[in-house]
Protein backbone atom coordinates (compact mmCIF):
# COMPACT_ATOMS: atom_id res chain seq x y z
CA UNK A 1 0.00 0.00 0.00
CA UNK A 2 1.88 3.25 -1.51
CA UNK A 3 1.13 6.32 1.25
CA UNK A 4 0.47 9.43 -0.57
CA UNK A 5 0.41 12.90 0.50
CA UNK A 6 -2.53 14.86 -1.16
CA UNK A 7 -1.65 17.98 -2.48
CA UNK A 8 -2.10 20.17 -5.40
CA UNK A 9 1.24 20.40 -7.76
CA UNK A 10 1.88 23.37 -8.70
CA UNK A 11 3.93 25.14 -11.14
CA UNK A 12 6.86 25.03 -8.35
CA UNK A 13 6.20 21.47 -7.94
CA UNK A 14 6.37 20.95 -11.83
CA UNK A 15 9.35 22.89 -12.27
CA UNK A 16 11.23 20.74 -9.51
CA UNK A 17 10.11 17.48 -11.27
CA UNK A 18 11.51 18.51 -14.22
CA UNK A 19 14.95 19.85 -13.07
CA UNK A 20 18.07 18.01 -13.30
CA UNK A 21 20.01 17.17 -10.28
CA UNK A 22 23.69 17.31 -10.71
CA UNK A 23 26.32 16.28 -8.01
CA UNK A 24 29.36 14.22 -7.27
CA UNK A 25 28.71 10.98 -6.61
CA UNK A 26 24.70 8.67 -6.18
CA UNK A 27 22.77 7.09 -3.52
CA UNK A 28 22.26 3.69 -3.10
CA UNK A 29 18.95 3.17 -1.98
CA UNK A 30 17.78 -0.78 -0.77
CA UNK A 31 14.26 -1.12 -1.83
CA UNK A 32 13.96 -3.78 -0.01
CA UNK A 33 13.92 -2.33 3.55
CA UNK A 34 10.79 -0.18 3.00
CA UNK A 35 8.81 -2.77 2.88
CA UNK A 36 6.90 -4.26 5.64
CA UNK A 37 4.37 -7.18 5.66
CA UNK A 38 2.18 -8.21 8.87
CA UNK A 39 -0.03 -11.27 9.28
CA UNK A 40 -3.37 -11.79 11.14
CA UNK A 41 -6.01 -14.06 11.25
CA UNK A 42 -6.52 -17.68 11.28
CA UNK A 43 -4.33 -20.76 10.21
CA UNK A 44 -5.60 -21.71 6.64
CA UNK A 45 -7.75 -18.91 6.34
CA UNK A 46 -4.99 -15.92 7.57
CA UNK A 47 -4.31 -12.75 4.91
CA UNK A 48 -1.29 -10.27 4.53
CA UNK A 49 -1.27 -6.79 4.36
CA UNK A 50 1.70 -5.11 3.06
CA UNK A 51 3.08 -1.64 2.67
CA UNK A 52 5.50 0.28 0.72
CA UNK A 53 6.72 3.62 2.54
CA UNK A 54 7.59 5.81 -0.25
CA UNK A 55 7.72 8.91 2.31
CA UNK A 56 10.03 6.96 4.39
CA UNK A 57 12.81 6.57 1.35
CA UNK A 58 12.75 10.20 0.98
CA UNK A 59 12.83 11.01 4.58
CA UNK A 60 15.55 8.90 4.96
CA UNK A 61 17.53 10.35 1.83
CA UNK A 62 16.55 13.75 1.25
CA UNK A 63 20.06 14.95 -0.43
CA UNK A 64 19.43 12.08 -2.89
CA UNK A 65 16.39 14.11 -4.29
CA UNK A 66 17.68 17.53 -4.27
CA UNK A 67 16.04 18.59 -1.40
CA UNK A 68 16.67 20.99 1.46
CA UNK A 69 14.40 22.87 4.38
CA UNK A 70 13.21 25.23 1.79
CA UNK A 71 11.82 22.74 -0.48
CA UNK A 72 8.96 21.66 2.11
CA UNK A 73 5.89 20.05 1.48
CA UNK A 74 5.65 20.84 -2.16
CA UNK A 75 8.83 19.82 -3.36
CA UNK A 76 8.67 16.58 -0.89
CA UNK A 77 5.20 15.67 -3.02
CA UNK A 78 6.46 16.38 -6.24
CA UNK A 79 9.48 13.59 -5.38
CA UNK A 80 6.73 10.99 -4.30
CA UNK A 81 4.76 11.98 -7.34
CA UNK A 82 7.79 10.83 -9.70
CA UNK A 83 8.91 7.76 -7.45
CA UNK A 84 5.11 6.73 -6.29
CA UNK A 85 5.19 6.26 -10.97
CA UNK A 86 8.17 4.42 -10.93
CA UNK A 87 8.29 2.50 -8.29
CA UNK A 88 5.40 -0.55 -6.92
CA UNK A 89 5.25 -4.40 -5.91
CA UNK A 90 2.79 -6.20 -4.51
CA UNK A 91 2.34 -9.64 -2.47
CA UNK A 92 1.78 -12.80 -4.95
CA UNK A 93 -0.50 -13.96 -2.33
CA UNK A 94 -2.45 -12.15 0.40
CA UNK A 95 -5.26 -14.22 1.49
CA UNK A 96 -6.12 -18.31 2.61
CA UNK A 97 -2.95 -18.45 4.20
CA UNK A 98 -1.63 -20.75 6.23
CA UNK A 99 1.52 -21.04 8.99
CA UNK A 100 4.75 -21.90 7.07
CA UNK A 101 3.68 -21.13 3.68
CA UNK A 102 5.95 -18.92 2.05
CA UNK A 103 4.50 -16.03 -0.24
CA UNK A 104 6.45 -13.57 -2.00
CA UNK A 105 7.02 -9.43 -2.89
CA UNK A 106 7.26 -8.95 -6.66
CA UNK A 107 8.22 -5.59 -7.43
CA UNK A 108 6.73 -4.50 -10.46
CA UNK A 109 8.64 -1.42 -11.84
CA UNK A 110 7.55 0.68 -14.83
CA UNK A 111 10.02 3.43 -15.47
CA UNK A 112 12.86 3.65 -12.66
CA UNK A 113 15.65 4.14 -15.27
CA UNK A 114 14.36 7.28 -15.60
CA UNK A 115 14.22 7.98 -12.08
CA UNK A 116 17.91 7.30 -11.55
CA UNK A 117 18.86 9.06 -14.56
CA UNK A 118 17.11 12.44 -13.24
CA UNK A 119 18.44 12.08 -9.36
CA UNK A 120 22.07 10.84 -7.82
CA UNK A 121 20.50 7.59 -7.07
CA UNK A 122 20.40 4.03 -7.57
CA UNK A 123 18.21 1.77 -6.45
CA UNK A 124 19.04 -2.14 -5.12
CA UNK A 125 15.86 -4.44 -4.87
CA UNK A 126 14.94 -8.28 -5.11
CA UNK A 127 11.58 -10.08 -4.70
CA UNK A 128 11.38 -10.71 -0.73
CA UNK A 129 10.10 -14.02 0.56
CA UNK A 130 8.22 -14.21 3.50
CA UNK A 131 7.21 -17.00 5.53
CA UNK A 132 3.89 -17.12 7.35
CA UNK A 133 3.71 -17.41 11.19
CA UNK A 134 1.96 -16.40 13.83
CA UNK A 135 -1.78 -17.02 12.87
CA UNK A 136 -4.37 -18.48 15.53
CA UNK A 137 -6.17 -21.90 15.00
CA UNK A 138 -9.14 -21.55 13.57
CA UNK A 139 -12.32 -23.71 14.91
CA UNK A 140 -13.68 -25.96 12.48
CA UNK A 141 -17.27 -25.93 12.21
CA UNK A 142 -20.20 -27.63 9.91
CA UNK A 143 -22.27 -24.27 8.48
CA UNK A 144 -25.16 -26.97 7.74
CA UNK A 145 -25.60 -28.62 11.09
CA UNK A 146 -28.56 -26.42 11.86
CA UNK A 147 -30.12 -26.05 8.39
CA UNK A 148 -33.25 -26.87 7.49
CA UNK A 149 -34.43 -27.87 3.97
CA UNK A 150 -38.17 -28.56 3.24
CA UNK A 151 -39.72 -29.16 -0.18
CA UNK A 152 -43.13 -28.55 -1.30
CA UNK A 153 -45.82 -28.44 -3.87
CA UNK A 154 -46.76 -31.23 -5.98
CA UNK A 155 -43.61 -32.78 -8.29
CA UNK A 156 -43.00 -32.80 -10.65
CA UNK A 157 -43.04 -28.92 -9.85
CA UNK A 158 -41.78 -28.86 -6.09
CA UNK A 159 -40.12 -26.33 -4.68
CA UNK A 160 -36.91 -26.06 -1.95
CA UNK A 161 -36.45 -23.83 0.67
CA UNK A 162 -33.73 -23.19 3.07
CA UNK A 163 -34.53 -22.61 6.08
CA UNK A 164 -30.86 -21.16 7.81
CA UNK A 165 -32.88 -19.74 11.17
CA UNK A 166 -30.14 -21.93 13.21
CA UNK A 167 -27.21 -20.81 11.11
CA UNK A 168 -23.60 -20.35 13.03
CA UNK A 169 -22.40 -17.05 11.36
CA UNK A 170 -24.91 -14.10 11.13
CA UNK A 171 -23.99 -13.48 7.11
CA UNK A 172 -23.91 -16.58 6.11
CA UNK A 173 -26.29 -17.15 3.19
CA UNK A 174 -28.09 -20.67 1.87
CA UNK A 175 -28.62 -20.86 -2.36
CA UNK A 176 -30.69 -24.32 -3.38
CA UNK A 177 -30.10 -25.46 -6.70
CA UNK A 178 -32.22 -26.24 -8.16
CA UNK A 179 -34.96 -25.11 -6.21
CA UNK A 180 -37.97 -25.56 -8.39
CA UNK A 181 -39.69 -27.95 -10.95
CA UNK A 182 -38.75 -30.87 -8.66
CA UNK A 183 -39.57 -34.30 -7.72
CA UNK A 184 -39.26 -37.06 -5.67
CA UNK A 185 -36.07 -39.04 -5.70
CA UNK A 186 -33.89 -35.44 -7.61
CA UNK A 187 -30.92 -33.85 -5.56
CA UNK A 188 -30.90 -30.28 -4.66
CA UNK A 189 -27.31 -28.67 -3.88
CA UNK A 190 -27.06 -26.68 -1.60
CA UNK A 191 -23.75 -23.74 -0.82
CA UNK A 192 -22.90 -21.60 1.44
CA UNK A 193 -21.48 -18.19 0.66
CA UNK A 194 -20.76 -14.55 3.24
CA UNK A 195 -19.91 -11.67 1.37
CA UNK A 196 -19.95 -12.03 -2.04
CA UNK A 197 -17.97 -14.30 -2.40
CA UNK A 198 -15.74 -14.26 0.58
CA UNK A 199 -16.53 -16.98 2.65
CA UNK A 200 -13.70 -17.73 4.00
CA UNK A 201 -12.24 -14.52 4.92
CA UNK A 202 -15.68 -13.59 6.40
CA UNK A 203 -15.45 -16.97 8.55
CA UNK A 204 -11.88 -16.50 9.19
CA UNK A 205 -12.37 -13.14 10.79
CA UNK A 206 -15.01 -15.16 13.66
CA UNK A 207 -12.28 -17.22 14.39
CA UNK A 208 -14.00 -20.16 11.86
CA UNK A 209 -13.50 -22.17 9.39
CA UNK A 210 -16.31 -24.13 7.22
CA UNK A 211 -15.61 -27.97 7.12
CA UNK A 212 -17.77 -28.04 3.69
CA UNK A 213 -19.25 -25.38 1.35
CA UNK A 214 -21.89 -27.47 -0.18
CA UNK A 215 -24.42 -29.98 0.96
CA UNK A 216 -26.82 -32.31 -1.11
CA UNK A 217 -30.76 -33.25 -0.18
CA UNK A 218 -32.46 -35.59 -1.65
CA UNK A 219 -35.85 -34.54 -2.27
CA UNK A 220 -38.43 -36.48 -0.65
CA UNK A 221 -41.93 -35.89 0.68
CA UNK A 222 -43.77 -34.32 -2.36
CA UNK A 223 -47.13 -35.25 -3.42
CA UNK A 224 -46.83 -36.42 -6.56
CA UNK A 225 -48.75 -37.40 -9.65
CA UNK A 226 -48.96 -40.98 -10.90
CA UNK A 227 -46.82 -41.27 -12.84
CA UNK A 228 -47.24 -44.71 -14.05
CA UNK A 229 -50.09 -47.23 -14.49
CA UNK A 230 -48.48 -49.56 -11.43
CA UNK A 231 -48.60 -46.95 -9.26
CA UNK A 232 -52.15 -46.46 -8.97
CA UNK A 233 -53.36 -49.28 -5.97
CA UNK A 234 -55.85 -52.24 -6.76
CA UNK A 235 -58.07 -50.47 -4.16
CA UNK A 236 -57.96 -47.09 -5.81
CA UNK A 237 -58.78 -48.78 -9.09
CA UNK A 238 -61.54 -50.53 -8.08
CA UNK A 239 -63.22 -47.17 -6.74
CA UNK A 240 -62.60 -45.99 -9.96
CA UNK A 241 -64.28 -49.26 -11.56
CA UNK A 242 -67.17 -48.61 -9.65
CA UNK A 243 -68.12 -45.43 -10.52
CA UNK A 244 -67.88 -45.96 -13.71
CA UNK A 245 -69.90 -48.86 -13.94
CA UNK A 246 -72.78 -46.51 -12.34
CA UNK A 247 -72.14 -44.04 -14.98
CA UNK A 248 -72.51 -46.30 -18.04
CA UNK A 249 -75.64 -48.10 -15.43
CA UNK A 250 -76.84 -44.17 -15.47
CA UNK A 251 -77.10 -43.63 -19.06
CA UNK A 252 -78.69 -46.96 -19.72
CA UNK A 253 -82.19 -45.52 -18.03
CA UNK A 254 -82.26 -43.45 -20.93
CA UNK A 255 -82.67 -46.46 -23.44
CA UNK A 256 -85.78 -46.93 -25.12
CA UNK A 257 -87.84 -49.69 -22.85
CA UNK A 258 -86.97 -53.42 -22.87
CA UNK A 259 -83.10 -52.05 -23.80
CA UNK A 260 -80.77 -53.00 -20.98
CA UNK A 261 -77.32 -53.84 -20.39
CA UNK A 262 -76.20 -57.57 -20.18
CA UNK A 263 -72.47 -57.25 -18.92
CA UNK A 264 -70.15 -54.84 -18.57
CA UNK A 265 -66.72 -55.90 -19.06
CA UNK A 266 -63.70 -53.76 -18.55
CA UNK A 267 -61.11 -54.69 -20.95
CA UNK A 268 -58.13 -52.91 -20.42
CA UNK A 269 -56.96 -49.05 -19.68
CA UNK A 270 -54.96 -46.01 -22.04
CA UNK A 271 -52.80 -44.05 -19.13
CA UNK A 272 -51.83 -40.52 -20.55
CA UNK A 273 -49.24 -38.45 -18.55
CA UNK A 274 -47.84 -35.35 -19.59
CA UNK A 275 -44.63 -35.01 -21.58
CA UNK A 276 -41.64 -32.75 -19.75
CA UNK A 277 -41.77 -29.12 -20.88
CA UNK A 278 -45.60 -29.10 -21.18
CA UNK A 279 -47.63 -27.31 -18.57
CA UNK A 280 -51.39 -29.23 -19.08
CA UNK A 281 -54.12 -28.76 -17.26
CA UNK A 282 -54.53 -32.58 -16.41
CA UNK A 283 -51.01 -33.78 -15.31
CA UNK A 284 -52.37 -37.75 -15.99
CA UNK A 285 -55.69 -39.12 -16.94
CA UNK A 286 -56.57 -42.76 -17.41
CA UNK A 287 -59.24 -43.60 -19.36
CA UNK A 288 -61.55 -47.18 -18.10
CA UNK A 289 -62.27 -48.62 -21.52
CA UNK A 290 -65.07 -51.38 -21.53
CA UNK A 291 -66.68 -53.50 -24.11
CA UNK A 292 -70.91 -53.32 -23.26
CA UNK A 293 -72.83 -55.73 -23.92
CA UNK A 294 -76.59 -54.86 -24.48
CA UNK A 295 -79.94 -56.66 -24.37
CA UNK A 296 -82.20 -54.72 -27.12
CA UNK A 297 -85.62 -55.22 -28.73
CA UNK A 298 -86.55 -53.55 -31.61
CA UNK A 299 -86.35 -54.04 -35.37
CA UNK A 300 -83.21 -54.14 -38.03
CA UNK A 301 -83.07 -52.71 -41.76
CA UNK A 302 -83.35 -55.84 -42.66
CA UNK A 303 -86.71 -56.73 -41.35
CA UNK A 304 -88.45 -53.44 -40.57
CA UNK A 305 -92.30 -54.76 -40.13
CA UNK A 306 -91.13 -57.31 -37.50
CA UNK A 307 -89.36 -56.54 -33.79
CA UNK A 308 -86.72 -58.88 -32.48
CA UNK A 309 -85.05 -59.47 -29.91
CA UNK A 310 -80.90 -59.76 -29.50
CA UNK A 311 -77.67 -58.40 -28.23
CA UNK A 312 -75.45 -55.54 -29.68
CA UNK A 313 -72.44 -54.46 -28.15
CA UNK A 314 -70.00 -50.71 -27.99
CA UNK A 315 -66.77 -49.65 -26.47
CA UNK A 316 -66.63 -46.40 -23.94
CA UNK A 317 -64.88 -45.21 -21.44
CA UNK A 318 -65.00 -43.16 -18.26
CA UNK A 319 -61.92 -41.31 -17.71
CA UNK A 320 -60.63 -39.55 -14.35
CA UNK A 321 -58.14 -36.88 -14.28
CA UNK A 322 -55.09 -35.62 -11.98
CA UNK A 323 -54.42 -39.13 -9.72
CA UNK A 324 -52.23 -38.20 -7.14
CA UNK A 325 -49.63 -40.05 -4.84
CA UNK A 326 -49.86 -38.09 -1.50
CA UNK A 327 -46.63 -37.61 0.72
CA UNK A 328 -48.24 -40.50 3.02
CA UNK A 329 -48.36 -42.97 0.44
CA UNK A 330 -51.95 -42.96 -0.10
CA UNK A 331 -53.56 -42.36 -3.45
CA UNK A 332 -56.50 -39.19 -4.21
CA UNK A 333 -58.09 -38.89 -7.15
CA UNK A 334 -61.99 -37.03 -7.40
CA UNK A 335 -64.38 -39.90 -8.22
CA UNK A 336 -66.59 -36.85 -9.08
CA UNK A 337 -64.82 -35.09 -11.74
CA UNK A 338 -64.82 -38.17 -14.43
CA UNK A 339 -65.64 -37.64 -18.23
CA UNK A 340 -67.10 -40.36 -20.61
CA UNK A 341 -67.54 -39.79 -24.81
CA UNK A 342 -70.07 -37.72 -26.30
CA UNK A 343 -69.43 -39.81 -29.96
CA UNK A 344 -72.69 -42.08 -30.72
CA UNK A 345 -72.41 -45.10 -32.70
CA UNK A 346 -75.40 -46.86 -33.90
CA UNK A 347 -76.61 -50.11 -33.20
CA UNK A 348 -77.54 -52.71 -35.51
CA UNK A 349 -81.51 -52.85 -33.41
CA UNK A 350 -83.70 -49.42 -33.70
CA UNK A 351 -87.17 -48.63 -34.37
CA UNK A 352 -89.24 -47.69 -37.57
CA UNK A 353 -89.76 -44.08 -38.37
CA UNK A 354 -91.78 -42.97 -41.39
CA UNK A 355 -91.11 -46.07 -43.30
CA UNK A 356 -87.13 -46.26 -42.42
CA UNK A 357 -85.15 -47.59 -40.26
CA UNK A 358 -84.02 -45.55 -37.43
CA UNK A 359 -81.23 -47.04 -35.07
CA UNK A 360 -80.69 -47.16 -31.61
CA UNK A 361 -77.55 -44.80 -30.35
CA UNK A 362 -75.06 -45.60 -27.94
CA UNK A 363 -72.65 -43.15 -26.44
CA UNK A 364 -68.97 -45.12 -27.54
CA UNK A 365 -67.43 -46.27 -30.42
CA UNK A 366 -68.07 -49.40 -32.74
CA UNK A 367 -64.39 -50.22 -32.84
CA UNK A 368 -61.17 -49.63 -30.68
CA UNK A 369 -59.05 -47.70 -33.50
CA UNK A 370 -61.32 -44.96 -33.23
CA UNK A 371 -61.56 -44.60 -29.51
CA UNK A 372 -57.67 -44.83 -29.38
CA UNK A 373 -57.49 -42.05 -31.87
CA UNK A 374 -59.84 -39.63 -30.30
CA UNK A 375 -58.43 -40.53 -26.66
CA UNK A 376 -54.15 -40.46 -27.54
CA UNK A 377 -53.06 -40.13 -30.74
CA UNK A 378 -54.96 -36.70 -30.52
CA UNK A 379 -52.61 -35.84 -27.87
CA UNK A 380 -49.61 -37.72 -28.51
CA UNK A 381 -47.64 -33.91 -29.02
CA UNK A 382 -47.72 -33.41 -25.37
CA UNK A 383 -48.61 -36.58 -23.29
CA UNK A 384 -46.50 -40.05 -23.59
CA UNK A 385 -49.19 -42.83 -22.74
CA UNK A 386 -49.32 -46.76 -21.80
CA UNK A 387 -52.06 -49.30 -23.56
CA UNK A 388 -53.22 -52.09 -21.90
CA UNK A 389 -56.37 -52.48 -23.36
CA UNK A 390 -57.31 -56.16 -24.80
CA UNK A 391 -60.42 -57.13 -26.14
């Protein structure tokens, strides 16, 4: 650290800078013993702070520079000015020190040939070596001991937070990465920093030193969506079952009389999730495909003037929404909020109607291709899916 005297050169000053000095014989001047380097701090984590006493070198050679009592304060800062140009070093090392290292003054000189040519002087100099000694033990301490780091929301969009209420250094400071758009089973890093940067001086000045700057967590304890079609529990499944069966039991009342279902027969499921990157309403959906089998009376366009009796059979669904794996384990999913096709397909029975036949609707499909183009393919973009429907 050069020390400087702050004043305003002025044309004196200028004049004396630019002056030659002419004499008998030089100065020798040794660099090297106006420098000064003290250690503090704390083993490992201990800095340097050096100086360079360019007042001192004049001080202590004032004939070298031309001056006398009348040149006071303005011809002392007008030397400084020209050496405080010339001359300057500084520490290869300064801070994370440790006893017995060894760090070094470089002197870094720009134009001191010019210096010697316009005084009697010469100046000796060498990088110095110091060795470091003297600095305290620091204690050794764990800056996560006390931190607390809870996740939330639903995955796969959970979020982290650091809690660092029980921290051991007042400006320490907690970053999670990442800290959103998580799930169950991902790793969240999380560091330790203190001014910008500058842990370790920051701890080193409390008399500390952090055993580790980073910690992972495994993220646990989100409620999640299904993810797969093995997740969902044979008891959750067979609530789903259920209901469904009274909805397609529901919309049979509305058959024309002497229609009713025979059997019911669930034959397999399509389990949608959505793709990474997409932000759907409906995170999953599984759609309860059955084949329905249906008792009917009525007459076919083949034999209009006479009613018969026989079976006919659809495909449908009932599809639920948004199954979710709760932190406990247990599986939720809203019973309530279910959807089934509004697509008709005929049936081969119907009724007579100014001379023509008029078929029976049901509320499904004739064949599976269609069902499974209306219920993935036409989201296939954003949702990756699993089949295990078999007839």
């Amino acid at each position: 650290m050069k020390k400087f005297i702050s004043k305003i050169c002025t044309a004196a000053m200028l004049s004396l800078c630019a002056a030659s000095f002419t004499g008998c014989g030089s100065t020798t001047i040794n660099l090297n013993d106006y420098v000064t380097v003290a250690f503090e701090g704390y083993e490992t984590v201990g800095t340097a702070k050096s100086t360079l006493d360019i007042n001192k070198i004049i001080a202590d050679h004032p004939e070298a520079f031309n001056l006398k009592a009348e040149s006071g304060d303005v011809g002392k800062a007008a030397v400084e000015l020209v050496l405080s140009s010339a001359i300057s070093g500084k520490l290869d090392k300064n801070s994370q020190l440790k006893n017995g290292e060894t760090i070094n003054w470089k002197w870094g000189m720009t134009s001191l040939q010019s210096v010697e040519e316009k005084y009697p002087v010469k100046f000796d100099y060498k990088d110095i070596p110091y060795t470091i000694a003297g600095l305290k033990e620091a204690e050794e301490f764990d800056p996560f001991e006390n931190i607390k780091v809870t996740f939330g929301g639903t995955a796969p969009n959970g979020t982290a937070k650091v809690d660092d209420s029980g921290k051991a250094l007042q400006n320490l400071k907690y970053t999670a990465t990442p800290a959103k758009g998580l799930k169950n089973g991902d790793t969240v890093k999380v560091t330790v920093d203190a001014n910008n940067g500058k842990l370790d001086e920051y701890c080193g000045s409390q008399g500390k030193i952090a055993k580790t700057k980073e910690k992972e967590y495994k993220v646990e304890g989100l409620n999640a969506y299904a993810a797969k079609l093995d997740e969902i529990p044979k008891e959750t499944m067979d609530k789903m079952l259920k209901q469904s069966e009274d909805n397609l039991r529901a919309r049979a009342t509305s058959w024309a009389e002497g229609n009713t279902i025979k059997e019911i027969k669930h034959i397999g499921c399509y389990f949608l999730t959505e793709k990474e990157g997409f932000n759907a309403r409906n995170k999953n959906q599984i759609y309860l495909v059955f084949k329905v089998t249906a008792n009917l009376k009525g007459v076919t366009a083949d034999n209009l003037d006479k009613e018969t009796e026989g079976e006919d059979s659809y495909y449908t669904y009932v599809a639920f929404n948004n199954i979710m794996i709760l932190a406990d384990g247990t599986v939720s999913v809203d019973l309530s909020n279910n959807s089934m096709p509004s697509k008709e397909t005929r049936s081969k029975y119907g009724r007579k109607s100014w001379g023509e036949f008029s078929g029976y609707y049901f509320y499904g499909y004739g064949e599976l291709d269609s069902m499974f183009s209306d219920c993935v393919t036409s989201q296939s973009a954003n949702c990756d899916y699993e089949n295990t429907v078999k007839e």
